[in-house]
N, C-alpha and C. Protein backbone atom coordinates (compact mmCIF):
# COMPACT_ATOMS: atom_id res chain seq x y z
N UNK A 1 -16.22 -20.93 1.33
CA UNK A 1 -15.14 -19.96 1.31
C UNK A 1 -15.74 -18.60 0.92
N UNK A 2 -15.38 -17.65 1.27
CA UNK A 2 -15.99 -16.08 1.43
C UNK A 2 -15.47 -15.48 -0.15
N UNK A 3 -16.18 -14.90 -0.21
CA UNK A 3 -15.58 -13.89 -1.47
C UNK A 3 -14.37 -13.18 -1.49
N UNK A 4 -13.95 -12.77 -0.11
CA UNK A 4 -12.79 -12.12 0.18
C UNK A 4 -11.88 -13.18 -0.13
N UNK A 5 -11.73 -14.21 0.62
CA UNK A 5 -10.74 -14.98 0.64
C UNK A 5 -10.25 -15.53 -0.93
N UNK A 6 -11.54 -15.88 -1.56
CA UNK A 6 -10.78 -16.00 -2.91
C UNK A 6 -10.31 -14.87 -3.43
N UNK A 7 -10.83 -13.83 -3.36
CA UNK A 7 -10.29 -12.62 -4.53
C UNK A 7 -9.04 -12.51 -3.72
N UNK A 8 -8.63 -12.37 -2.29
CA UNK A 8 -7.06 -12.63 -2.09
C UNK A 8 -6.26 -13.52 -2.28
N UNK A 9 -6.71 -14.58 -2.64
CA UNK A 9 -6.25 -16.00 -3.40
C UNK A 9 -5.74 -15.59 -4.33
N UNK A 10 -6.09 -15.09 -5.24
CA UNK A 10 -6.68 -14.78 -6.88
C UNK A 10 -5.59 -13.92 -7.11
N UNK A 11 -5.75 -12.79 -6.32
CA UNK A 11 -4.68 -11.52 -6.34
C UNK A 11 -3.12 -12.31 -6.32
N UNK A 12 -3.22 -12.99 -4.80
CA UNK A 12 -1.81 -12.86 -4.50
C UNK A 12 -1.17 -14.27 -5.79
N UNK A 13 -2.13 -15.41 -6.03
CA UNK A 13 -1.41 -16.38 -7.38
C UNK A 13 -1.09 -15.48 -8.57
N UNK A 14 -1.97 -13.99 -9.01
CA UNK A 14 -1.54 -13.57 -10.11
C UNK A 14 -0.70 -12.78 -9.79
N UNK A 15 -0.24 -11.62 -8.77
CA UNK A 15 0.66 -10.77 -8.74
C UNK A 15 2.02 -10.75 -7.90
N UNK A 16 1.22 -11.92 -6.98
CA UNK A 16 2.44 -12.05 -5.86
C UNK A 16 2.09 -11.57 -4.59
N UNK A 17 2.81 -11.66 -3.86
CA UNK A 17 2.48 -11.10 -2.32
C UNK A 17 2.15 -9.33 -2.29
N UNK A 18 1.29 -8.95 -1.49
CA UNK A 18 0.77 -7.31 -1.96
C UNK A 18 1.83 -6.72 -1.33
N UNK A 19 2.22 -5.41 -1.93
CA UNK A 19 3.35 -4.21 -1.62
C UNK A 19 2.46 -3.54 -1.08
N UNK A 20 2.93 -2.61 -0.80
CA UNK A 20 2.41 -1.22 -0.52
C UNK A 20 2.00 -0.13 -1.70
N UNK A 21 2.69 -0.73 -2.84
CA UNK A 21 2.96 0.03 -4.06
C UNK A 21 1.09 -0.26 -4.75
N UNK A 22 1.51 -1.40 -4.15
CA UNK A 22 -0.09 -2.14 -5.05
C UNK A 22 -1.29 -1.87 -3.64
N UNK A 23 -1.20 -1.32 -3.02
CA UNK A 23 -2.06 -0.51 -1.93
C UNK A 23 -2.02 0.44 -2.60
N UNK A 24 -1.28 1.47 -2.58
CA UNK A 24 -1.82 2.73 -3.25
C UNK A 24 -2.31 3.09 -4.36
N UNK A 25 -2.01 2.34 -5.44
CA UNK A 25 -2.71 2.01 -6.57
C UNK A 25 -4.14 1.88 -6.53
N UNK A 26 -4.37 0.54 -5.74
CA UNK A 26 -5.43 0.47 -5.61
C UNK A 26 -6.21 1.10 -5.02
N UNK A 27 -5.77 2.17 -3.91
CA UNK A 27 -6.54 3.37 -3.26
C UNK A 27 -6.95 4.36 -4.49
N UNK A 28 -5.75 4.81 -4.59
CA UNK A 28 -5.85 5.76 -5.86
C UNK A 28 -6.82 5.64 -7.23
N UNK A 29 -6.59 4.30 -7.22
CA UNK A 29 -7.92 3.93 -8.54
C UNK A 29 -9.08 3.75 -7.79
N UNK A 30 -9.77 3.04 -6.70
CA UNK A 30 -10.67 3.45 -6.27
C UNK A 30 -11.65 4.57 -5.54
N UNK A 31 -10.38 5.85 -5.65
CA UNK A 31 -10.68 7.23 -5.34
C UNK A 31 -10.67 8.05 -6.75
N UNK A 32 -10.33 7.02 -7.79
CA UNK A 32 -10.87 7.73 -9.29
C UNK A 32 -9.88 8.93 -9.14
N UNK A 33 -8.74 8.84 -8.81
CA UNK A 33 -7.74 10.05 -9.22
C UNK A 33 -6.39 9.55 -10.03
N UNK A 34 -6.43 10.15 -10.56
CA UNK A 34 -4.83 10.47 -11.06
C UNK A 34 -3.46 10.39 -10.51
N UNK A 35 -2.41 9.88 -10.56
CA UNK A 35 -1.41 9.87 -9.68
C UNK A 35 -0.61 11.85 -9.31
N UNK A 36 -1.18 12.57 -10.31
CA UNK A 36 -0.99 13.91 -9.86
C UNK A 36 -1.91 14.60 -8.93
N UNK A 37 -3.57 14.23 -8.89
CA UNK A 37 -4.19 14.54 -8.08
C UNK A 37 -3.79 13.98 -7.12
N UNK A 38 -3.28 12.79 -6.98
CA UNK A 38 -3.48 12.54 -5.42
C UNK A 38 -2.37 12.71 -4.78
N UNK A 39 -1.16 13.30 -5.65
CA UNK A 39 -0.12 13.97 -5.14
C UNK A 39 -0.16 15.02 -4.80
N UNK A 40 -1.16 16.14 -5.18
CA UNK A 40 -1.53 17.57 -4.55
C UNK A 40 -2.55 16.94 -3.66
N UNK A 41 -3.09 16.06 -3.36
CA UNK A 41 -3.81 15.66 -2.01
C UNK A 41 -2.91 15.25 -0.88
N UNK A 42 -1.84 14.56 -0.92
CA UNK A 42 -1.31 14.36 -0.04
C UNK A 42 0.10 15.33 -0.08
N UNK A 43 0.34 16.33 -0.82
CA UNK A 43 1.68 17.16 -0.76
C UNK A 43 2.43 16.54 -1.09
N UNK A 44 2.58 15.95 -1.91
CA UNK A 44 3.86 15.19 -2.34
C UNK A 44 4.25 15.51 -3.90
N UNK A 45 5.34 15.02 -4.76
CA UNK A 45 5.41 14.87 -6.09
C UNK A 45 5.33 13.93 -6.65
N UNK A 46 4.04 14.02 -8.32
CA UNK A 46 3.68 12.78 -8.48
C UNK A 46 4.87 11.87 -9.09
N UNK A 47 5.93 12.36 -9.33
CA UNK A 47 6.87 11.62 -9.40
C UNK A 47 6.95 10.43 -8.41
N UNK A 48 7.19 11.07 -6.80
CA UNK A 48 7.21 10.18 -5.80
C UNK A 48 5.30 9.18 -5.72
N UNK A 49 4.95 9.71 -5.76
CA UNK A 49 3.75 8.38 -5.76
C UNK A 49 3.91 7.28 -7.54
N UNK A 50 4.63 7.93 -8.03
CA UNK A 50 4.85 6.60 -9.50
C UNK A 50 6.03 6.35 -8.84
N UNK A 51 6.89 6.21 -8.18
CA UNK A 51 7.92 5.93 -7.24
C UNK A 51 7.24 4.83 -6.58
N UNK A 52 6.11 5.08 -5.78
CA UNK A 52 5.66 4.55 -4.43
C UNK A 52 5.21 3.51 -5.28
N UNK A 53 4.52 3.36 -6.50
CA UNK A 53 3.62 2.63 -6.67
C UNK A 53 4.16 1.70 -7.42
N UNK A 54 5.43 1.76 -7.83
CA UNK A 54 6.62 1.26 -8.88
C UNK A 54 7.38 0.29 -7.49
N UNK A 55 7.24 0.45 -6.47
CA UNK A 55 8.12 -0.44 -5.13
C UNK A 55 9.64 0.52 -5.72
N UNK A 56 9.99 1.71 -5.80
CA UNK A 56 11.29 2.17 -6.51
C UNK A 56 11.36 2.57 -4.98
N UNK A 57 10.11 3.22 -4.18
CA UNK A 57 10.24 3.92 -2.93
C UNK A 57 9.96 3.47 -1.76
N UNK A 58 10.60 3.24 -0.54
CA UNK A 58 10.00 2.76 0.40
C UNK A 58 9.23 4.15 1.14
N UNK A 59 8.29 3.57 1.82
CA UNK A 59 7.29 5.08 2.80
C UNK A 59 7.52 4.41 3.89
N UNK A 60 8.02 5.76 5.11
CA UNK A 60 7.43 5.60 6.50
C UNK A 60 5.97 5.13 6.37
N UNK A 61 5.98 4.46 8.08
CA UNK A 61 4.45 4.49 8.48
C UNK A 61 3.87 5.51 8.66
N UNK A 62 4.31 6.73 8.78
CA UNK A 62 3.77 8.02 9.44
C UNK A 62 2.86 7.83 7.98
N UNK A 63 3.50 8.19 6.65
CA UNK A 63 3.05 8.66 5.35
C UNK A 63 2.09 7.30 5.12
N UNK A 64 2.34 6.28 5.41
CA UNK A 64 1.31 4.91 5.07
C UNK A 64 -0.15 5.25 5.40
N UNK A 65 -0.07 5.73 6.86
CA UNK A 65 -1.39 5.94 7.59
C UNK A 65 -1.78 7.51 7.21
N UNK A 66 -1.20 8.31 6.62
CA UNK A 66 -1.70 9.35 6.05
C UNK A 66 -2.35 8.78 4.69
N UNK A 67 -1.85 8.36 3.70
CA UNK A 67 -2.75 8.12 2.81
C UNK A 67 -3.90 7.01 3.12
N UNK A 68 -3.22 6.35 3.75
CA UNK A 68 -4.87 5.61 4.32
C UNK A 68 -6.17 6.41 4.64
N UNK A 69 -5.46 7.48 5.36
CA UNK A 69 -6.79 8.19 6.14
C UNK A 69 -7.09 8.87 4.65
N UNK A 70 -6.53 9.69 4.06
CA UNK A 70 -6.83 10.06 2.32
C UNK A 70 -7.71 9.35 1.66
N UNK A 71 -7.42 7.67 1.80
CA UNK A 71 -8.67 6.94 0.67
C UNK A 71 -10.03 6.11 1.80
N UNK A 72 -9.57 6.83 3.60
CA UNK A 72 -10.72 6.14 3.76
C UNK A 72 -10.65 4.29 3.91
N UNK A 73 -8.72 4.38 3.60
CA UNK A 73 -8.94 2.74 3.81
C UNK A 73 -8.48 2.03 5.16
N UNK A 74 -8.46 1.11 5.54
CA UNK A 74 -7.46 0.96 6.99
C UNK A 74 -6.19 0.85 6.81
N UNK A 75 -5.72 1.84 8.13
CA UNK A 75 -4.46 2.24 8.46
C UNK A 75 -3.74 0.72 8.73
N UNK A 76 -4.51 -0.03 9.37
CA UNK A 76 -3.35 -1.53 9.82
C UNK A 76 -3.00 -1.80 8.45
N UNK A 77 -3.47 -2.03 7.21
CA UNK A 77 -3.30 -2.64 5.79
C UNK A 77 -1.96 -1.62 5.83
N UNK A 78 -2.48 -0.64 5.44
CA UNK A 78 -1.00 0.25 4.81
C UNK A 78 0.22 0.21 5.64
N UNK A 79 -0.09 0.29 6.86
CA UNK A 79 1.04 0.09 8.26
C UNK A 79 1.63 -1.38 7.73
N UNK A 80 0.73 -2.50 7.67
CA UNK A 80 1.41 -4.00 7.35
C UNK A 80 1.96 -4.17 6.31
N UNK A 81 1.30 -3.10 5.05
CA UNK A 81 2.51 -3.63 3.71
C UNK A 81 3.59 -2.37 3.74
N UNK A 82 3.65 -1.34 4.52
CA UNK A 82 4.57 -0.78 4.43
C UNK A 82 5.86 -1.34 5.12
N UNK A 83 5.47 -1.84 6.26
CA UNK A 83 6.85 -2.84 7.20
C UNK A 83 7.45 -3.79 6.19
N UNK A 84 5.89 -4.83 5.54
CA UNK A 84 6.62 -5.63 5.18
C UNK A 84 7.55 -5.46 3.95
N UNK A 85 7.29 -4.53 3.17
CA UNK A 85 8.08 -4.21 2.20
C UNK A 85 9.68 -3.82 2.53
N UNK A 86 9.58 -3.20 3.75
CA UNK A 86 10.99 -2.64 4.74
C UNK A 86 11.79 -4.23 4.67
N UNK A 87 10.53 -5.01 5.37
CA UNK A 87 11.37 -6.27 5.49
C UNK A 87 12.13 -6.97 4.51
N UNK A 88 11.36 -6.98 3.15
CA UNK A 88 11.81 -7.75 2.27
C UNK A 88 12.81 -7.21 1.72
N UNK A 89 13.16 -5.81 2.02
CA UNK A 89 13.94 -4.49 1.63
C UNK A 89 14.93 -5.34 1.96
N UNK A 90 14.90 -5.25 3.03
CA UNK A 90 16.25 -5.51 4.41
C UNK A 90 16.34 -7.45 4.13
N UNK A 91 16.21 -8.26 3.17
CA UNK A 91 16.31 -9.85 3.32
C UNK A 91 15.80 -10.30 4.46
N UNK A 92 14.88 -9.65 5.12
CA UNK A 92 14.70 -10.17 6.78
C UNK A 92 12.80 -10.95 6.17
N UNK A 93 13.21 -12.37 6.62
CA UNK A 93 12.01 -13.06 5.83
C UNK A 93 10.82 -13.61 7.14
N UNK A 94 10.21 -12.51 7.26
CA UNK A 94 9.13 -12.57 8.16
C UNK A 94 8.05 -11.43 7.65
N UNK A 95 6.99 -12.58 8.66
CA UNK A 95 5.56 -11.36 7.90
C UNK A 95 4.88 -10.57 9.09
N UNK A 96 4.44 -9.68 8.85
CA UNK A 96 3.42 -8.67 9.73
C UNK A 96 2.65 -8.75 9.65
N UNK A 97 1.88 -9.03 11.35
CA UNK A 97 0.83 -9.04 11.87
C UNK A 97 0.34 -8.21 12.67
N UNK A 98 -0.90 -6.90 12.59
CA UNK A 98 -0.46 -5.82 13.07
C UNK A 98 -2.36 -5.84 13.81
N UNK A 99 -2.22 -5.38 15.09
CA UNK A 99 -3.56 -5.44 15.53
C UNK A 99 -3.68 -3.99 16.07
N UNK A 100 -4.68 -3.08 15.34
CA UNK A 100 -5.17 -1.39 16.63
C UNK A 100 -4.67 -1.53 17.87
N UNK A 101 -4.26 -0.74 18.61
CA UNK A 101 -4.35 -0.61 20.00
C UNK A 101 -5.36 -0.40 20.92
């Protein structure tokens, strides 16, 4: 078994299925910023990214794949937990599977 696969093991038994909230977090801490820096990086208020990162906020995909391109991470990840969070928003109990074009 790969290293990946357990540390997503690992993640999802201790925290639960990943948000989007817990994507940006984890961008944000691995870009070593602040939730105010990386709110004057992406134009926003850091209110709204402790919003985003709290699940208080849902994000378009437009804004998903903008901060993706921000930490350098892939756009399908942020595109897939941003839907699915919509979904779970909406009681609609299905998962996303999202492939580049």
């Amino acid at each position: 078994m790969s290293t990946k696969v357990r540390a997503l093991e690992f993640f999802k038994k201790e925290m639960g299925p990943m948000t989007f909230g817990m994507f940006l977090t984890a961008i944000r801490t691995n870009m070593n910023l602040s939730q105010t820096m990386l709110a004057r990086r992406l134009k926003v208020s850091r209110s709204m990214i402790c919003d985003i990162e709290k699940g208080r906020v849902a994000v378009s995909p437009a804004l998903a794949v903008k901060i993706a391109r921000a930490g350098k991470f892939p756009e399908e990840l942020a595109v897939k937990y941003c839907l699915q969070d919509q979904l779970k928003c909406a009681k609609i109990h299905m998962h996303i599977e999202l492939k580049a074009a």
